[in-house]
Structure formats: C-alpha cells, structure tokens
PDB file of N, CA and C in Angstrom:
ATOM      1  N   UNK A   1      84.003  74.780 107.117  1.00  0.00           N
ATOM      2  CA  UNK A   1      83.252  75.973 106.729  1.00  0.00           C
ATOM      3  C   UNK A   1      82.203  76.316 107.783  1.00  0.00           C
ATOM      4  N   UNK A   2      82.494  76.038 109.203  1.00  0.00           N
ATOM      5  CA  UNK A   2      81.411  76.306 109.677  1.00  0.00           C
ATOM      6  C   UNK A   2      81.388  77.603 110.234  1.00  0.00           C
ATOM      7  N   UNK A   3      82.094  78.502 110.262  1.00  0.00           N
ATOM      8  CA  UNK A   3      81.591  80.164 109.756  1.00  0.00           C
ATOM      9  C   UNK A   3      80.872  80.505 109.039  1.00  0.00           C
ATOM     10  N   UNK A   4      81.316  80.133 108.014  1.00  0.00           N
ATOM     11  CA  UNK A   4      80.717  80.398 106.358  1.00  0.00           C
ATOM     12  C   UNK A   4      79.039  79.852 106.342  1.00  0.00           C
ATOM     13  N   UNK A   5      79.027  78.950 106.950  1.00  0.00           N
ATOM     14  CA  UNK A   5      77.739  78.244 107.331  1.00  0.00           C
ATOM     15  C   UNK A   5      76.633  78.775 108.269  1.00  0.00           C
ATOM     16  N   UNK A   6      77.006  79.203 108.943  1.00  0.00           N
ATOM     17  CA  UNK A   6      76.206  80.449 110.015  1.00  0.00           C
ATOM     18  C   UNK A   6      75.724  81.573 108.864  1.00  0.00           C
ATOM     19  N   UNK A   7      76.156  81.851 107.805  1.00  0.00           N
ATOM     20  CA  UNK A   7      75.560  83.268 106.944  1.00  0.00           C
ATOM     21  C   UNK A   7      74.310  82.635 106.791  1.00  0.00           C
ATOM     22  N   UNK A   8      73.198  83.363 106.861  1.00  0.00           N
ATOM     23  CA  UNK A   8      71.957  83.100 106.585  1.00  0.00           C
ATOM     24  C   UNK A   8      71.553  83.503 104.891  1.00  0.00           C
ATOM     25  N   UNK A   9      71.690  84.298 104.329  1.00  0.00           N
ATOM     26  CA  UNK A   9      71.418  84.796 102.729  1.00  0.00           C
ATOM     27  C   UNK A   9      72.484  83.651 102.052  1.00  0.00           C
ATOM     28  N   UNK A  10      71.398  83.590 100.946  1.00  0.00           N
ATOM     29  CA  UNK A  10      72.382  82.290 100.823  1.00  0.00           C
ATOM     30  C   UNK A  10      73.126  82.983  99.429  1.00  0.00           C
ATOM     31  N   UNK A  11      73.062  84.034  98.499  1.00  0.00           N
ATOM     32  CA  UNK A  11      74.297  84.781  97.878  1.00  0.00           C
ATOM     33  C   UNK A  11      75.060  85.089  98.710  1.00  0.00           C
ATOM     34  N   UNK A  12      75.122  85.764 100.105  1.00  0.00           N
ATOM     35  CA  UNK A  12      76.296  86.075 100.230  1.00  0.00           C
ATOM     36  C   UNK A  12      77.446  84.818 100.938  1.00  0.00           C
ATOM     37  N   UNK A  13      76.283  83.215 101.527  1.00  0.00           N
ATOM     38  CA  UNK A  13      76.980  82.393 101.501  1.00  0.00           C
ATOM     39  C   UNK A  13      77.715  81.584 100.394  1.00  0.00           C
ATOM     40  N   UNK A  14      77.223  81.877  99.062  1.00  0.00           N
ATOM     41  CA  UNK A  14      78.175  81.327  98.077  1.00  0.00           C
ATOM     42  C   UNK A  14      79.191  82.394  97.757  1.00  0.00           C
ATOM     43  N   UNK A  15      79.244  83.714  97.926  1.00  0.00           N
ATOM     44  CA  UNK A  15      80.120  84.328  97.607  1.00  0.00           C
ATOM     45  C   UNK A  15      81.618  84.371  98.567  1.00  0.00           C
ATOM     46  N   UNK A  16      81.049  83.804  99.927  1.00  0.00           N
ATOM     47  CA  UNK A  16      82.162  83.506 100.782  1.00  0.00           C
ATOM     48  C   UNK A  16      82.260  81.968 100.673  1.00  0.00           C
ATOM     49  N   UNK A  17      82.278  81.491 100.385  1.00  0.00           N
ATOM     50  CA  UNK A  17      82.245  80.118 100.058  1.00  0.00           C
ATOM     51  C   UNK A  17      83.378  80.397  98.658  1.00  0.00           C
ATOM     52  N   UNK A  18      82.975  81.233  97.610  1.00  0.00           N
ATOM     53  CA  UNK A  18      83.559  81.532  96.298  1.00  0.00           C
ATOM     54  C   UNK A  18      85.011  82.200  96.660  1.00  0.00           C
ATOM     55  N   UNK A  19      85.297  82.940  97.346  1.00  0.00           N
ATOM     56  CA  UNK A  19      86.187  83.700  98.205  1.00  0.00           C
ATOM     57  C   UNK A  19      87.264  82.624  98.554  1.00  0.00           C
ATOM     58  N   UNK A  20      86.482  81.904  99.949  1.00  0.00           N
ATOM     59  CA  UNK A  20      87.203  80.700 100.522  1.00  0.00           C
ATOM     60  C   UNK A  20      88.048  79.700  99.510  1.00  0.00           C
ATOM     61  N   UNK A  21      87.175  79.338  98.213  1.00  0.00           N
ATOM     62  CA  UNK A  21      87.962  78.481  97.546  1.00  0.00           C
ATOM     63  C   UNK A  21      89.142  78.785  96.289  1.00  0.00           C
ATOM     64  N   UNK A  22      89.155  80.506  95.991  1.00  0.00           N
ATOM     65  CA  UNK A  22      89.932  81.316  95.062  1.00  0.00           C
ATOM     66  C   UNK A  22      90.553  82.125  95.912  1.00  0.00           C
ATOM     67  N   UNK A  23      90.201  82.694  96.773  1.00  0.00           N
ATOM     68  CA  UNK A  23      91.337  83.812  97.412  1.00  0.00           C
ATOM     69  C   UNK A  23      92.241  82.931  98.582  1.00  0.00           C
ATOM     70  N   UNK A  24      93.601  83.853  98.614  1.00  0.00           N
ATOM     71  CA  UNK A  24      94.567  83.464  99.498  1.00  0.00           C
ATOM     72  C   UNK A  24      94.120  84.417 100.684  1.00  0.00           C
ATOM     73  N   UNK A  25      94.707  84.061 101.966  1.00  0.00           N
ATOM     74  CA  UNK A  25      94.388  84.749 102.997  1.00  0.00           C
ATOM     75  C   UNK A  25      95.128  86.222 102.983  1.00  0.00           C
ATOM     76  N   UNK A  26      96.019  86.430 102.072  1.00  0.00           N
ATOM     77  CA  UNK A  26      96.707  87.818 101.830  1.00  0.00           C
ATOM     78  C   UNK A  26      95.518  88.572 101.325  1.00  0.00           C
ATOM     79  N   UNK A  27      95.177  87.738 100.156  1.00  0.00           N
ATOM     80  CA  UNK A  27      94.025  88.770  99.176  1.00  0.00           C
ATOM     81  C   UNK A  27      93.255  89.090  99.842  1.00  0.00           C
ATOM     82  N   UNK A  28      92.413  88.082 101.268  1.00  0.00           N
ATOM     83  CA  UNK A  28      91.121  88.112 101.449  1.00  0.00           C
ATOM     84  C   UNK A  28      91.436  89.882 102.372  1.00  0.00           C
ATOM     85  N   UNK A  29      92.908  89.877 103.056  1.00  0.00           N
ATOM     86  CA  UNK A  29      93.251  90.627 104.128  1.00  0.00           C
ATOM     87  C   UNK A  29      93.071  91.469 103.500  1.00  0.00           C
ATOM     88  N   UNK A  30      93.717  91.939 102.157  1.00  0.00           N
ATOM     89  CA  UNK A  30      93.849  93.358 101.876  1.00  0.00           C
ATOM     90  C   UNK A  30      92.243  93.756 101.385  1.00  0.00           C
ATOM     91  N   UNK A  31      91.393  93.147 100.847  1.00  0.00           N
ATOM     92  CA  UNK A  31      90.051  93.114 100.323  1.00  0.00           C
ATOM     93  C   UNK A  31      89.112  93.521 101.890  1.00  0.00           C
ATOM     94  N   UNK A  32      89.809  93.264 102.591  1.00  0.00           N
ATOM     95  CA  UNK A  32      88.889  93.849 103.893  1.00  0.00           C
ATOM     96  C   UNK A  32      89.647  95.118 104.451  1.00  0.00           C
ATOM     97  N   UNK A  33      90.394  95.654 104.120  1.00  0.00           N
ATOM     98  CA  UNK A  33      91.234  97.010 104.220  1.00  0.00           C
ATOM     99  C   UNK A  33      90.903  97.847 103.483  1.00  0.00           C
ATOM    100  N   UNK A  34      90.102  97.527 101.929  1.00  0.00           N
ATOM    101  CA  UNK A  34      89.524  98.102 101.095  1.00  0.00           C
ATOM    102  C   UNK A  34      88.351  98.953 101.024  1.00  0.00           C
ATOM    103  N   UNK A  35      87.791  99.727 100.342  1.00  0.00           N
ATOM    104  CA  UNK A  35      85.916  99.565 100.142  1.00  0.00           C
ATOM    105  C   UNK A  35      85.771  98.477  99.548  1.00  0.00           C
ATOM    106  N   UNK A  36      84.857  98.210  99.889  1.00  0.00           N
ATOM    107  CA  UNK A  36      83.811  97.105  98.746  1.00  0.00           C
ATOM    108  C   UNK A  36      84.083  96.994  97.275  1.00  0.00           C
ATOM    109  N   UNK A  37      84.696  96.099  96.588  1.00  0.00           N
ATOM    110  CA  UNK A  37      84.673  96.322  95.140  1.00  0.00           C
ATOM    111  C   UNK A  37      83.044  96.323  94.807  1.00  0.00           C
ATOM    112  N   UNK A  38      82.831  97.263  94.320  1.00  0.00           N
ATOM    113  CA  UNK A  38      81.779  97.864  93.389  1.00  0.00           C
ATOM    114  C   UNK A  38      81.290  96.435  92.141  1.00  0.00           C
ATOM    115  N   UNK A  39      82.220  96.159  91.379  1.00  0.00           N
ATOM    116  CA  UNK A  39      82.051  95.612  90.354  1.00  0.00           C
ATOM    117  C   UNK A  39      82.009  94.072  91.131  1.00  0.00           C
ATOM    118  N   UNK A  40      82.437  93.692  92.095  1.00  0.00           N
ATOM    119  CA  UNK A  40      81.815  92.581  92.639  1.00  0.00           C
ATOM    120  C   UNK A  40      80.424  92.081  93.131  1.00  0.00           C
ATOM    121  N   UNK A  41      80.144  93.436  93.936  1.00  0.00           N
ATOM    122  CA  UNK A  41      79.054  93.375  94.734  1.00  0.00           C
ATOM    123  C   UNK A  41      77.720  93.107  93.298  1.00  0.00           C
ATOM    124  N   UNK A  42      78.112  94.267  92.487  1.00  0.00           N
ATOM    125  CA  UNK A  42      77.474  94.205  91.437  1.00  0.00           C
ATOM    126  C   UNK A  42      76.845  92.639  90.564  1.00  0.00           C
ATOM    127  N   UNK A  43      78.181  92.393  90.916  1.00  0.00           N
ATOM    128  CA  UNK A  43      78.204  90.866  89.666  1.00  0.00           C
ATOM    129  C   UNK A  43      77.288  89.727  90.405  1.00  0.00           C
ATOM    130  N   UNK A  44      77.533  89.593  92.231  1.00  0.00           N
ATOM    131  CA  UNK A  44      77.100  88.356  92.473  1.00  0.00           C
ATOM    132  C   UNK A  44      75.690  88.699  93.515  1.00  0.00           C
ATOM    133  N   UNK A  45      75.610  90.361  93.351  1.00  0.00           N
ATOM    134  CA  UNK A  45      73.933  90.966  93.676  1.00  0.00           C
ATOM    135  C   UNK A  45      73.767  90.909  94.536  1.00  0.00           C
ATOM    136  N   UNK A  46      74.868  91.510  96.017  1.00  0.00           N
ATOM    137  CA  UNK A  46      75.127  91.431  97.210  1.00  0.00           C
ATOM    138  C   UNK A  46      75.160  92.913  98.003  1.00  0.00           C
ATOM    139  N   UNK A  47      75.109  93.325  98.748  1.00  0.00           N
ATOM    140  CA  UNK A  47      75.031  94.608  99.708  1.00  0.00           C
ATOM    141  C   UNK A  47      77.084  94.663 100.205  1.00  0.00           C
ATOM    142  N   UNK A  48      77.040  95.977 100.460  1.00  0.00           N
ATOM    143  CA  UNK A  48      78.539  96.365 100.976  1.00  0.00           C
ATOM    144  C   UNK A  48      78.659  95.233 102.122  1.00  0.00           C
ATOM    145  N   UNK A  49      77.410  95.371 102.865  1.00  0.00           N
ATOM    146  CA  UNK A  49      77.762  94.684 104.296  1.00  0.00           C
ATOM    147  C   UNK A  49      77.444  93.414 103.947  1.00  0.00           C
ATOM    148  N   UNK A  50      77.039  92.969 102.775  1.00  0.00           N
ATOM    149  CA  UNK A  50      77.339  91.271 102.472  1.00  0.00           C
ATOM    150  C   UNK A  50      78.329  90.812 102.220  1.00  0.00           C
ATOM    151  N   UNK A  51      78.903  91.872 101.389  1.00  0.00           N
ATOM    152  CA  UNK A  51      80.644  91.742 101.304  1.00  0.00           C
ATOM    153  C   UNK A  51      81.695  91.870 102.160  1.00  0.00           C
ATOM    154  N   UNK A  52      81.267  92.235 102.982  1.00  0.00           N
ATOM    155  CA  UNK A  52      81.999  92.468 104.377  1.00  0.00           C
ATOM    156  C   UNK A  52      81.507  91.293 105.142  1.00  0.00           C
ATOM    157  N   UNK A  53      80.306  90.921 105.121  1.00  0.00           N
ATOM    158  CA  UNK A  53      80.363  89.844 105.888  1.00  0.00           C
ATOM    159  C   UNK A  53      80.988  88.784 105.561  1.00  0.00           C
ATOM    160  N   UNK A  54      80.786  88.337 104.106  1.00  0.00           N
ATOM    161  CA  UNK A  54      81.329  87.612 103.302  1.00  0.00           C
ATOM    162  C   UNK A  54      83.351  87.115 103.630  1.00  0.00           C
ATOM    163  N   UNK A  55      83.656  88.217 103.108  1.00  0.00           N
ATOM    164  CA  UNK A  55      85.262  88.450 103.462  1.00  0.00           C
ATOM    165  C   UNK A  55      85.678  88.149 104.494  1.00  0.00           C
ATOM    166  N   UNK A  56      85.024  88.615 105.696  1.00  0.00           N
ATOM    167  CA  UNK A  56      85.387  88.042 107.271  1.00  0.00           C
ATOM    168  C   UNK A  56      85.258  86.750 106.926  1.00  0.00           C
ATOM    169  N   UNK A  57      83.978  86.143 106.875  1.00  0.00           N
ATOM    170  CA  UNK A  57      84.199  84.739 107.473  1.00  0.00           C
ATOM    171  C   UNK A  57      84.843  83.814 106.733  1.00  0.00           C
ATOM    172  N   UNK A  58      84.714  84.539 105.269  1.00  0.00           N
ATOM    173  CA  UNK A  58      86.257  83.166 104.532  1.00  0.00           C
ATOM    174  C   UNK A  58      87.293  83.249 104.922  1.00  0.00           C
ATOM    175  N   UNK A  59      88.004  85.024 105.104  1.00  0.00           N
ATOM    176  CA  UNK A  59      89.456  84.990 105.854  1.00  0.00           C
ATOM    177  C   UNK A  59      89.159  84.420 106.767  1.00  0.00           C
ATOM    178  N   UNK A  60      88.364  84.167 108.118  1.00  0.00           N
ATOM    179  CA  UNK A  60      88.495  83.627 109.418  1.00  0.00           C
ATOM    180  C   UNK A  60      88.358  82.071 109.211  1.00  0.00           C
ATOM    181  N   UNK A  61      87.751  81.738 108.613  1.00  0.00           N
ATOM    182  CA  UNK A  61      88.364  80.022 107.703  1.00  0.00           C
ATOM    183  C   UNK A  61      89.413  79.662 107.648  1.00  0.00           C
ATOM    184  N   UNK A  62      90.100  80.817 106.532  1.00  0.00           N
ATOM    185  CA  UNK A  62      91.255  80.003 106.382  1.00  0.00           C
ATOM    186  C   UNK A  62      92.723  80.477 107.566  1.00  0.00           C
ATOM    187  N   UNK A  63      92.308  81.105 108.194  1.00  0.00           N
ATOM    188  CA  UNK A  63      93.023  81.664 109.529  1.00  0.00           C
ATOM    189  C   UNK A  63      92.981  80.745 110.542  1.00  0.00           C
ATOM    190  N   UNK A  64      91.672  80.159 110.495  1.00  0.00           N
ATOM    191  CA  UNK A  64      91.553  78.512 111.851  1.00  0.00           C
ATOM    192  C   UNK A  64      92.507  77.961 111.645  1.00  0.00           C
TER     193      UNK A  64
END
C-alpha cells in the first residue's frame, strides 16, 4: 500500500484503502471513467478530488 500511504487526509486514505480491499481492478477502472458517485463521497465525507485521488491510487495498487 505504499501509494495509498503517501495520501495525507486520512478519510480519503481509508476510503482508498476501503476501495483497495472490496473493489476489483475492473470496478476501480470504470469508477474512474465515471463522475464521482455522489452518494459515496457523501457517505465517507470526502471531496470529488478525494475520490479521484482515492480511486487512482487503489487501482494503481492493485495494477503493481
């Protein structure tokens, strides 16, 4: 996880951390092709671009 580990906010490091250990690298792909789910950002009290940051660095995890 040492991508995931470089995020400094530490919600949006558990939410890529949360990502990393439930999403497949298909899901994470199409979830970054997307907007921002709304009802996510919502739930774990994160910014678009936390979610975006988020998404990169778990897909690029499990892509190493």
């Amino acid at each position: 996880m040492l991508l995931i580990n470089h995020i400094n906010d530490p919600q949006t490091k558990a939410f890529a951390k949360h990502c990393l250990e439930e999403k497949t690298a298909e899901q994470l792909r199409a979830a970054a092709k997307k907007q921002p789910d709304e009802g996510v950002i919502s739930e774990w009290g994160i910014t678009e671009g936390q979610y975006e940051e988020a998404i990169a660095a778990a897909l690029a995890e499990l892509e190493a």
